[in-house]
Protein backbone atom coordinates (compact mmCIF):
# COMPACT_ATOMS: atom_id res chain seq x y z
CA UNK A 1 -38.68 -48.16 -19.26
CA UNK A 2 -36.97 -49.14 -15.86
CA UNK A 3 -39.74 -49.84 -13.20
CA UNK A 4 -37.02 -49.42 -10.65
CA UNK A 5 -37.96 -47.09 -7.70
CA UNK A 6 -35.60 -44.49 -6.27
CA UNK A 7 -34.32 -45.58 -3.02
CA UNK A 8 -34.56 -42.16 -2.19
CA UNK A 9 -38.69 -42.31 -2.57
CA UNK A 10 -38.67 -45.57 -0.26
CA UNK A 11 -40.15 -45.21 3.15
CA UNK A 12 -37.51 -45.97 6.11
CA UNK A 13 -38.33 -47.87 8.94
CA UNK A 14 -38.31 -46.30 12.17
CA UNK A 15 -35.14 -48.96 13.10
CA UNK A 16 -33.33 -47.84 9.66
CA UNK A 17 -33.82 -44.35 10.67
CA UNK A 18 -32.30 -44.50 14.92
CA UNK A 19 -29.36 -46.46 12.94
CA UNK A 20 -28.74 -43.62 10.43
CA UNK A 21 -25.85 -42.33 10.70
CA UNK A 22 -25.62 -37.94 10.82
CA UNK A 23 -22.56 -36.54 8.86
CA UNK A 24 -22.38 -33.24 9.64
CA UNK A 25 -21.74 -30.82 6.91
CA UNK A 26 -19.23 -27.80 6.94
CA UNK A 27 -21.53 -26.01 3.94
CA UNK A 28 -18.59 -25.29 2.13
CA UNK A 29 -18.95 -23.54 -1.33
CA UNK A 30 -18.04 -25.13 -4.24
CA UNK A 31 -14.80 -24.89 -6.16
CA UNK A 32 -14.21 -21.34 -7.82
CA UNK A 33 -12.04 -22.46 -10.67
CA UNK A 34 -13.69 -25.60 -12.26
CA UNK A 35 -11.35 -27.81 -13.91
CA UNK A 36 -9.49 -25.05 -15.59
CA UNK A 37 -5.88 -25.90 -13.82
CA UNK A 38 -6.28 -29.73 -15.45
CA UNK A 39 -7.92 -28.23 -19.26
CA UNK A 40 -5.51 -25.88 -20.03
CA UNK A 41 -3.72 -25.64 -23.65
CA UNK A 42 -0.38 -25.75 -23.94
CA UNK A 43 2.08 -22.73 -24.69
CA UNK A 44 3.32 -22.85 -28.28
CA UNK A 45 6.54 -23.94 -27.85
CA UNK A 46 8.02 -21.75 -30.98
CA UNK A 47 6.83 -18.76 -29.01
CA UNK A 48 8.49 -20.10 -25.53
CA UNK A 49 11.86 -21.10 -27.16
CA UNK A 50 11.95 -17.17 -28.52
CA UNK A 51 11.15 -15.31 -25.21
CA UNK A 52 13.39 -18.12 -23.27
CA UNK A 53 16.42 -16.73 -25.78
CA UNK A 54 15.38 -13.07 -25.04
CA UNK A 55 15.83 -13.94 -21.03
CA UNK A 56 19.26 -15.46 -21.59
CA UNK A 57 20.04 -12.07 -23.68
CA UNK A 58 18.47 -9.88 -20.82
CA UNK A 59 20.46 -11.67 -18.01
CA UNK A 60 23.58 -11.14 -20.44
CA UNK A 61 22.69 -7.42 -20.67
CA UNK A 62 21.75 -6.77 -16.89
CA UNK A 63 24.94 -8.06 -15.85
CA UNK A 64 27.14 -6.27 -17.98
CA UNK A 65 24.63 -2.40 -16.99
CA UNK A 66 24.96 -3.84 -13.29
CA UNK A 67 28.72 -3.79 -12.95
CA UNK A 68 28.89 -0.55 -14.88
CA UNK A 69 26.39 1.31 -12.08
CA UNK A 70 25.58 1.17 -8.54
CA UNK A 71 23.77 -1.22 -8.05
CA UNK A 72 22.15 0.09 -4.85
CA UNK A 73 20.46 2.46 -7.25
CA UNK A 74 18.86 -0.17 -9.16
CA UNK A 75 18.25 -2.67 -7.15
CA UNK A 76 15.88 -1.58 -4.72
CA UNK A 77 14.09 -4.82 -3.83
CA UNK A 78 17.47 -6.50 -2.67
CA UNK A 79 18.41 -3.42 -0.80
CA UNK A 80 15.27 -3.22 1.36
CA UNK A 81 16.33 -6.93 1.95
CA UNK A 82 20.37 -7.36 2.76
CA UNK A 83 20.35 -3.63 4.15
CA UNK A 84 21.89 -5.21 7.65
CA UNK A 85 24.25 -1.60 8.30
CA UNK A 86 21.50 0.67 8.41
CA UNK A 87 20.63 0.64 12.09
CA UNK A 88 23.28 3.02 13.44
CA UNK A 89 22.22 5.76 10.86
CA UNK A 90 19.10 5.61 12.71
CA UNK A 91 20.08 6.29 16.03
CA UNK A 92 21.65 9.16 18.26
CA UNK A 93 24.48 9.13 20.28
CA UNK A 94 22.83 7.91 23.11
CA UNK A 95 21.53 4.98 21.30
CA UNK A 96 18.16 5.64 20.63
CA UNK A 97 16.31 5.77 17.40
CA UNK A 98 15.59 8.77 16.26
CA UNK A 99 13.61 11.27 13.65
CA UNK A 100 14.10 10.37 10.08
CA UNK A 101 12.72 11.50 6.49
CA UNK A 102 14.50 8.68 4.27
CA UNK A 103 12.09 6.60 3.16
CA UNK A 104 14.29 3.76 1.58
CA UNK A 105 16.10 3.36 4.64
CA UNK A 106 13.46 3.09 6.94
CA UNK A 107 12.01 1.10 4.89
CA UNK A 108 14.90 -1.09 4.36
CA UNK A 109 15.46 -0.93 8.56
CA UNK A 110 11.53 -2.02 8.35
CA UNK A 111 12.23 -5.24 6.08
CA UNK A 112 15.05 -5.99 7.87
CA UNK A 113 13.58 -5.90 11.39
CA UNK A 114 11.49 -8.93 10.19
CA UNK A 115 14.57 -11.37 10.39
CA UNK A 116 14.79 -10.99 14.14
CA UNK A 117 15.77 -13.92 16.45
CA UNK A 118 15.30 -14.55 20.43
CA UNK A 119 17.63 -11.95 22.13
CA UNK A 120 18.02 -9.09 20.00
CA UNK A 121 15.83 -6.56 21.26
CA UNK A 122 17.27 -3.94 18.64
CA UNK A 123 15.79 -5.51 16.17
CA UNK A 124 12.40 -5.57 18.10
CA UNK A 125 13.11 -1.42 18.74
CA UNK A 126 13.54 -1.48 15.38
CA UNK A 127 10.86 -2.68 14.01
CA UNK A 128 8.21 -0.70 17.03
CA UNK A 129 10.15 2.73 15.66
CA UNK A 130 9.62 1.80 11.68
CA UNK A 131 6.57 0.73 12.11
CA UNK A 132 5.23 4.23 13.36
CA UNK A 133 7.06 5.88 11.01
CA UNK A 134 6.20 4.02 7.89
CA UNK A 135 2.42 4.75 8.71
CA UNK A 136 2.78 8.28 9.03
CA UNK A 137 4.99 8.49 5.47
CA UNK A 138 1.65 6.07 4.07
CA UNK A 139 -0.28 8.96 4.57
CA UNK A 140 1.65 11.57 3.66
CA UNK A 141 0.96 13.33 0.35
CA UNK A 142 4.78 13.96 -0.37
CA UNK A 143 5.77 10.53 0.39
CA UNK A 144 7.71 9.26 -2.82
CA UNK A 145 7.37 5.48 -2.23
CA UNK A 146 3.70 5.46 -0.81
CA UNK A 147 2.61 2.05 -2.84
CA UNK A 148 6.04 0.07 -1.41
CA UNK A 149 5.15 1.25 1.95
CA UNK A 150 1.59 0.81 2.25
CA UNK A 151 1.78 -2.79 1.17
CA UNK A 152 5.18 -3.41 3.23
CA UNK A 153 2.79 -1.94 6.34
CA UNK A 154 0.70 -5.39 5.21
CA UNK A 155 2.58 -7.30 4.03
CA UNK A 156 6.55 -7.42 5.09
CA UNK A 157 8.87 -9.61 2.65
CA UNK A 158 9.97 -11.85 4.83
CA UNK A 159 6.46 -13.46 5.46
CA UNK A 160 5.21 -13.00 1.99
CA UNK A 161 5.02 -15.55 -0.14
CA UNK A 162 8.14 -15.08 -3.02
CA UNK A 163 6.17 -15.56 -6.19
CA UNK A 164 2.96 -13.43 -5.37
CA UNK A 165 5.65 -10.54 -4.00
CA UNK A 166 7.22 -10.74 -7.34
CA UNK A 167 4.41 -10.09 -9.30
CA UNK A 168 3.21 -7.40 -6.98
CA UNK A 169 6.36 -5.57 -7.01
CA UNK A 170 6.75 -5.52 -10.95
CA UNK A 171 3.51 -3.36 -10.82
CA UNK A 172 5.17 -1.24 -8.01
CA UNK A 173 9.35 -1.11 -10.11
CA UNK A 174 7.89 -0.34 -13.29
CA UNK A 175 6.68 3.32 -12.38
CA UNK A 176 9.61 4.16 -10.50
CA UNK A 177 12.31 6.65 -11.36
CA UNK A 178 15.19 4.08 -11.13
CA UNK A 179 13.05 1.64 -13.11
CA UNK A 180 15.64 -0.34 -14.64
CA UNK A 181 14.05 -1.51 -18.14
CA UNK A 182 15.90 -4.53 -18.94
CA UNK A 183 15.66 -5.74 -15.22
CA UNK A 184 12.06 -4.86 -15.43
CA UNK A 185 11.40 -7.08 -19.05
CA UNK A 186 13.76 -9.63 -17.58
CA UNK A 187 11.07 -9.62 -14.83
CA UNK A 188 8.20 -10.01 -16.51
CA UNK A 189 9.26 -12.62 -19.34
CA UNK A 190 10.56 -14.94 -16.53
CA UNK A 191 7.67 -14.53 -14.49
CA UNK A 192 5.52 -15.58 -16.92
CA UNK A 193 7.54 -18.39 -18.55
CA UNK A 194 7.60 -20.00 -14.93
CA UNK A 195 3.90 -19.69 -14.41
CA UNK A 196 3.54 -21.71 -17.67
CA UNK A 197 5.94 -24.12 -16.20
CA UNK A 198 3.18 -24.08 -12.57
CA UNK A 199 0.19 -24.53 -15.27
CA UNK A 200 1.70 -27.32 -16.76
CA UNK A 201 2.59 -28.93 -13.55
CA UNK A 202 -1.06 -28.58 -11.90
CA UNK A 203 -2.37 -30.01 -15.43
CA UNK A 204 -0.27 -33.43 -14.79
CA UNK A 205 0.55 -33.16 -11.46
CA UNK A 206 -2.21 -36.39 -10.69
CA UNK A 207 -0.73 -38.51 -13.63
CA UNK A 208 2.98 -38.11 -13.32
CA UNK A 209 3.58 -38.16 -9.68
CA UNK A 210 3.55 -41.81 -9.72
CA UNK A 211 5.73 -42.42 -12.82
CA UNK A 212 8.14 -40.44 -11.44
CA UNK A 213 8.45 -42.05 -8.10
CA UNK A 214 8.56 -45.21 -9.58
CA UNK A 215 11.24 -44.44 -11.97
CA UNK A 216 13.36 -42.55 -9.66
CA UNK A 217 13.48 -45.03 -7.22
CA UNK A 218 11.58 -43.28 -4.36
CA UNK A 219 9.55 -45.49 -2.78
CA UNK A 220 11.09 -45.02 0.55
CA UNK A 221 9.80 -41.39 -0.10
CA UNK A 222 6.04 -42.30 -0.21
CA UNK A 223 6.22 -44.46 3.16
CA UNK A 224 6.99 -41.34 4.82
CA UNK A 225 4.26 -39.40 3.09
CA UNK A 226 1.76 -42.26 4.30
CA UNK A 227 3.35 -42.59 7.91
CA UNK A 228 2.72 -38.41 8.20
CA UNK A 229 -1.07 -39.13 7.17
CA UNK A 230 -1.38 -41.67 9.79
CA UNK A 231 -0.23 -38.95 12.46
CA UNK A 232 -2.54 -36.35 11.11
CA UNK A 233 -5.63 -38.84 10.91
CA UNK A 234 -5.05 -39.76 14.45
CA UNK A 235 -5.30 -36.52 15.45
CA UNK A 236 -8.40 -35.72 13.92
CA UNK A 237 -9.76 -38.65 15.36
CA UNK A 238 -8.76 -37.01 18.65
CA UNK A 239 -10.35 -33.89 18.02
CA UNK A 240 -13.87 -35.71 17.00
CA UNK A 241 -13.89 -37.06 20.17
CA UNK A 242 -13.48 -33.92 22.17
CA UNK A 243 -16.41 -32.70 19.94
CA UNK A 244 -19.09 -35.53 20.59
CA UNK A 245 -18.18 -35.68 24.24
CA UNK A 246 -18.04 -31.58 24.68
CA UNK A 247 -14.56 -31.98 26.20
CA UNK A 248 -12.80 -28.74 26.52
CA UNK A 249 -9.20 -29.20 26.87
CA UNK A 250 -5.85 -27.57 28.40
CA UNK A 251 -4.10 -25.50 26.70
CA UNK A 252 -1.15 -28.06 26.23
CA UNK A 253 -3.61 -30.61 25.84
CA UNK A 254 -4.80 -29.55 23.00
CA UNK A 255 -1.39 -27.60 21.18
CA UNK A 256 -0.48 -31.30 21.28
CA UNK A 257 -3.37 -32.44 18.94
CA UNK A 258 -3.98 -29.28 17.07
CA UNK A 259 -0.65 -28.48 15.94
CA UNK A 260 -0.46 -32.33 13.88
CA UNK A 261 -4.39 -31.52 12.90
CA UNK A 262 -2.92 -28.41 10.51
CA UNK A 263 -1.78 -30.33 8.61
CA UNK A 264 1.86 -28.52 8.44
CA UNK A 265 3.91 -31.68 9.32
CA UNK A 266 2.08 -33.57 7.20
CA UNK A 267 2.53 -31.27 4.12
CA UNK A 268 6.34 -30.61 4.83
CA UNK A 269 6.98 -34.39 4.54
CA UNK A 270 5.03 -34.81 1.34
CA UNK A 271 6.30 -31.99 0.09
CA UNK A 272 9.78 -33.46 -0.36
CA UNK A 273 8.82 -36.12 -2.17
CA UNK A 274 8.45 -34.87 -5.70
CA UNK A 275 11.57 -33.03 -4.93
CA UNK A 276 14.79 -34.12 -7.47
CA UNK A 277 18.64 -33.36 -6.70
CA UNK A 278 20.93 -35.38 -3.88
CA UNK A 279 19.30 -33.01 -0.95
CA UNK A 280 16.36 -35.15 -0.26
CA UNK A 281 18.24 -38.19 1.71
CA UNK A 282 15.99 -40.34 3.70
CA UNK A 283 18.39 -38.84 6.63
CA UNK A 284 16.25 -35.56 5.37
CA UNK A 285 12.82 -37.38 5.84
CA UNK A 286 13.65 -38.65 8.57
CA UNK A 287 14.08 -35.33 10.19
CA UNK A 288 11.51 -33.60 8.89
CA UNK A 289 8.91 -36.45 10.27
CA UNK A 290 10.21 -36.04 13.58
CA UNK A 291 8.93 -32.60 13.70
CA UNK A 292 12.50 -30.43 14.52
CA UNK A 293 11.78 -26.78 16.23
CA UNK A 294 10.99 -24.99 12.59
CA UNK A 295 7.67 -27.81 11.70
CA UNK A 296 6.85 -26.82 15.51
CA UNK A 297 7.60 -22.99 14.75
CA UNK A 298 4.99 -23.13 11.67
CA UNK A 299 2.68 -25.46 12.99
CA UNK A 300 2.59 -23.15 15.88
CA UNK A 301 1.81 -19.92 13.53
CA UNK A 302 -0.79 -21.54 11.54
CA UNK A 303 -2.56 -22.85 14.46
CA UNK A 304 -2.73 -19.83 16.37
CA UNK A 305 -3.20 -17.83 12.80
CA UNK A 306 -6.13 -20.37 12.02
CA UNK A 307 -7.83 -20.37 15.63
CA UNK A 308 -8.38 -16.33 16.28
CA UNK A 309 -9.71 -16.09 12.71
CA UNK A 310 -11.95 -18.57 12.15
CA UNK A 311 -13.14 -19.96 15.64
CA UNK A 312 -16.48 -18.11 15.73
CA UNK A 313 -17.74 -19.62 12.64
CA UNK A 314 -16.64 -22.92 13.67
CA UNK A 315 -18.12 -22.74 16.89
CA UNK A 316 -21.53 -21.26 15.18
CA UNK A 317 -21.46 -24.40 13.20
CA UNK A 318 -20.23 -27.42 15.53
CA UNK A 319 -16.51 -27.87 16.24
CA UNK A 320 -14.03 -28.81 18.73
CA UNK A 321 -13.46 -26.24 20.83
CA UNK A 322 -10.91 -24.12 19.29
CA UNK A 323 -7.49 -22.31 20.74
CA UNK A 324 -9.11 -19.58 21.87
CA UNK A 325 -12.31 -21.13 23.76
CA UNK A 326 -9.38 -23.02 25.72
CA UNK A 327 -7.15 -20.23 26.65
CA UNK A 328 -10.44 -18.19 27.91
CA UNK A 329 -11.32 -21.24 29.56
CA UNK A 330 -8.46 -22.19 31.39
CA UNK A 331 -6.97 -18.66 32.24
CA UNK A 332 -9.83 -16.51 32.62
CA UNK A 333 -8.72 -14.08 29.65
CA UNK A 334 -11.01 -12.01 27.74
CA UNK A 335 -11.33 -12.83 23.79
CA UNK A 336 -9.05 -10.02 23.04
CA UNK A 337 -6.44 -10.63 25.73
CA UNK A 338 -5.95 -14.19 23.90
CA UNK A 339 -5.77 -12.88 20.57
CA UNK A 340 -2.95 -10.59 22.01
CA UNK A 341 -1.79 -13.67 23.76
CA UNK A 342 -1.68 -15.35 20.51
CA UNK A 343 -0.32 -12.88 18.72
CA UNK A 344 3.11 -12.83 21.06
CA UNK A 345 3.19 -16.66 20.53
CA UNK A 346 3.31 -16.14 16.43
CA UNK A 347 5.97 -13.76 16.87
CA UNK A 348 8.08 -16.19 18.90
CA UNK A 349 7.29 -18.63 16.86
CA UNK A 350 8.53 -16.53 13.81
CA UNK A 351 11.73 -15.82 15.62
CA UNK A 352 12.14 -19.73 15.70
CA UNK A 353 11.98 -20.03 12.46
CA UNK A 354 14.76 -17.31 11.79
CA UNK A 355 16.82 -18.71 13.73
CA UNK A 356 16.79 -22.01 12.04
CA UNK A 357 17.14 -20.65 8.72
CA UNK A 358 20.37 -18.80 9.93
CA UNK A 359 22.33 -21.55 12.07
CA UNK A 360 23.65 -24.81 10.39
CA UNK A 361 21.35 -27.41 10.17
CA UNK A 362 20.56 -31.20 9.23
CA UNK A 363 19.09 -30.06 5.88
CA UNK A 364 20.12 -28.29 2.95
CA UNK A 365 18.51 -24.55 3.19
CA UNK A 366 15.97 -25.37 -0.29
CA UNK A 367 14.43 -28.24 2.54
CA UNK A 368 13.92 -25.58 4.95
CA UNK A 369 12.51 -22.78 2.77
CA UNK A 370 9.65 -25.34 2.26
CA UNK A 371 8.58 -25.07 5.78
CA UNK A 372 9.68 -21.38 5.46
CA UNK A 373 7.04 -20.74 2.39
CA UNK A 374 4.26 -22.94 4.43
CA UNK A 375 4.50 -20.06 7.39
CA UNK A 376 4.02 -17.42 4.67
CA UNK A 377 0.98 -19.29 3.25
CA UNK A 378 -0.70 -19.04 6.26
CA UNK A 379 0.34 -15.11 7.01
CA UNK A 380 -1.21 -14.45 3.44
CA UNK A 381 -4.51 -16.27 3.90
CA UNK A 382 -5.42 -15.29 6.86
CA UNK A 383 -4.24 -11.93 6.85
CA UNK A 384 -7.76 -10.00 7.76
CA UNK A 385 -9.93 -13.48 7.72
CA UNK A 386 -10.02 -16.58 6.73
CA UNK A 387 -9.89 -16.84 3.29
CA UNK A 388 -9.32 -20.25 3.19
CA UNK A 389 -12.66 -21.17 4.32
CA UNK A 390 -14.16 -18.37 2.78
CA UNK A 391 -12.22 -17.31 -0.74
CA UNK A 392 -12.84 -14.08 -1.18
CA UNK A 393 -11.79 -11.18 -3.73
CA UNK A 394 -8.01 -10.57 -2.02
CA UNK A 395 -7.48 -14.53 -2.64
CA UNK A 396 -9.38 -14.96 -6.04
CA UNK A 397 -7.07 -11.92 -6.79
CA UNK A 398 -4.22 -14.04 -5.23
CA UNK A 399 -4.52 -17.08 -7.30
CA UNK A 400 -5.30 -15.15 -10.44
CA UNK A 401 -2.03 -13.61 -10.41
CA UNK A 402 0.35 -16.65 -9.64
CA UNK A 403 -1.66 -18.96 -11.73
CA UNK A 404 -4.00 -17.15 -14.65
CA UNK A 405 -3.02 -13.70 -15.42
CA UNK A 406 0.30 -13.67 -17.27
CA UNK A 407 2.03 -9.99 -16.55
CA UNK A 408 1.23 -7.50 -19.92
CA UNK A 409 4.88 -7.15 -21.41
């Protein structure tokens, strides 16, 4: 039997103890999921061969139904999306929207709206106009499409993220009129077959990363990954100082720390690097680490997202002093005035991002929908609160459906 005593049970000096060292603690709660993502069994791969046969046969088949019909019938999810002529239909001769009972095209005019850029103030009209009208058709008992529009109301496409909008819109097609059935089973089997594919990737995503780099010949790729985390520990080194010495900074001040401290630079960059094909060019990482206008654009949303949500718990706990506790510092606002404030800022910065998405740029569009689906991330999380701090229900829910819960065939 050891006679070794627990240093735990030894005494300290009263030296040892003025040279101890506090960490603060955020009290986070521990992980929901276990080690489920890295455990999992694989698919039988008899069974994935068969349904991957069935979706070539069901593309084969939707093709040849789609160019036999009207496809604006059918498709209603692509409508609401490329439905770019609707806007006169809306409006009177004078040029002002006016009174309408079509659901699908206000809705569609809704959707649409989303995609605006700096200068087009129809598309702003637009979007005031469907707005009010969408929530008084949510309400309505005689509204036809009251599950599309309530969630549109929360959650528009264009700042959704594409995978969880997928599988929340197969619940939504499948009791429709127009429900196309082999579009709908063509739906569900590739949904599922790629979140097999995700499974498998979290499961080995630590063990082949570096395999793959190696063998591909993407070394270069890594050094950028590591220059980004440099960047991003600086600034939190930055912020740690503004907390010990109760330094409350300007507004640009801090936007120039606390936009590299989310993080959103850093992940873009890293997020190329696993990425195969010709697109990813070091001329790519290269601009991406530089942080063009669309990193700035999400940075800018996720910061502003992140600080009116989740500033009073981190000032209750100990924390820099966030966006908000600046901007009512430094201007004399009231809380709400900022979050307004803030809220005009996100959907600038939103417009920033459109634009870049539309207009020729340095990188291949699949570069920029990365930054694209990093700005959706953060619309999703922090929706009413912030559920990345605290995971609740709506993002247990979340991350149940992209990554557990297969969709019942």
């Amino acid at each position: 039997m050891s006679t070794q005593v627990s240093q735990e049970v030894v005494p300290k000096t009263l030296q040892a103890r003025a040279n101890e060292i506090i960490r603060r603690t955020a009290n986070y709660h521990p992980s929901i999921w276990g080690d489920q993502f890295i455990s999992r069994l694989p698919k039988d791969k008899v069974q994935e061969a068969i349904e991957l046969q069935e979706i070539e046969k069901l593309r084969e088949q939707f093709k040849r139904e789609l160019l036999a019909s009207n496809s604006s019938q059918k498709l209603d999810l692509i409508d609401a999306i490329q439905r770019l002529d609707v806007f006169n239909k809306f409006k009177d001769d004078k040029g002002y929207f006016n009174q309408s009972n079509d659901v699908r095209g206000i809705l569609g005019l809704y959707e649409a709206a989303h995609l605006a850029v700096h200068g087009e103030d129809i598309l702003d009209e637009a979007l005031a106009f469907t707005t009010i009208h969408l929530k008084s058709m949510a309400t309505s008992p005689n509204c036809p499409l009251t599950a599309k529009v309530s969630h549109a109301l929360k959650q528009p496409i264009r700042r959704g993220v594409p995978r969880l909008e997928s599988r929340r819109y197969i619940s939504i097609y499948q009791d429709e009129p127009s429900c196309n059935k082999t579009l709908l089973r063509l739906a569900k089997l590739n949904f599922n077959l790629v979140q097999e594919l995700h499974k498998e990737e979290l499961s080995e995503i630590t063990s082949e990363i570096e395999e793959k780099v190696a063998k591909e010949g993407w070394s270069y790729r890594v050094h950028f990954g590591k220059e980004a985390m440099k960047v991003q520990v600086r600034a939190y080194f930055n912020e740690a100082k503004w907390f010990h010495e109760n330094h409350i900074p300007t507004m640009e001040e801090y936007m120039q720390v606390a936009l590299e401290t989310t993080g959103y630079s850093m992940l873009a960059t890293v997020s190329f690097i696993g990425m195969a094909g010709d697109m990813v060019t070091e001329q790519a990482f290269d601009w991406v680490f530089n942080r063009p206008k669309i990193v700035r654009a999400s940075e800018t949303i996720c910061r502003l997202v992140d600080d009116v949500r989740s500033h009073k718990f981190e000032q209750e706990r100990g924390h820099a002093a966030s966006g908000v506790e600046c901007y009512i510092r430094h201007y004399g606002l009231s809380e709400q005035e900022v979050y307004k404030e803030f809220h005009m800022q996100v959907v600038n910065a939103w417009k920033d991002i459109n634009e870049e998405c539309l207009k020729p740029t340095a990188v291949p569009m699949p570069l920029l929908e990365r930054i694209l689906n990093l700005s959706r991330v953060i619309d999703v999380i922090y929706k009413e609160e912030d559920e990345y701090t605290h995971v609740g229900e709506v993002m247990i829910n979340n991350i149940a459906s992209l990554l557990i819960d297969s969709v019942p065939i």
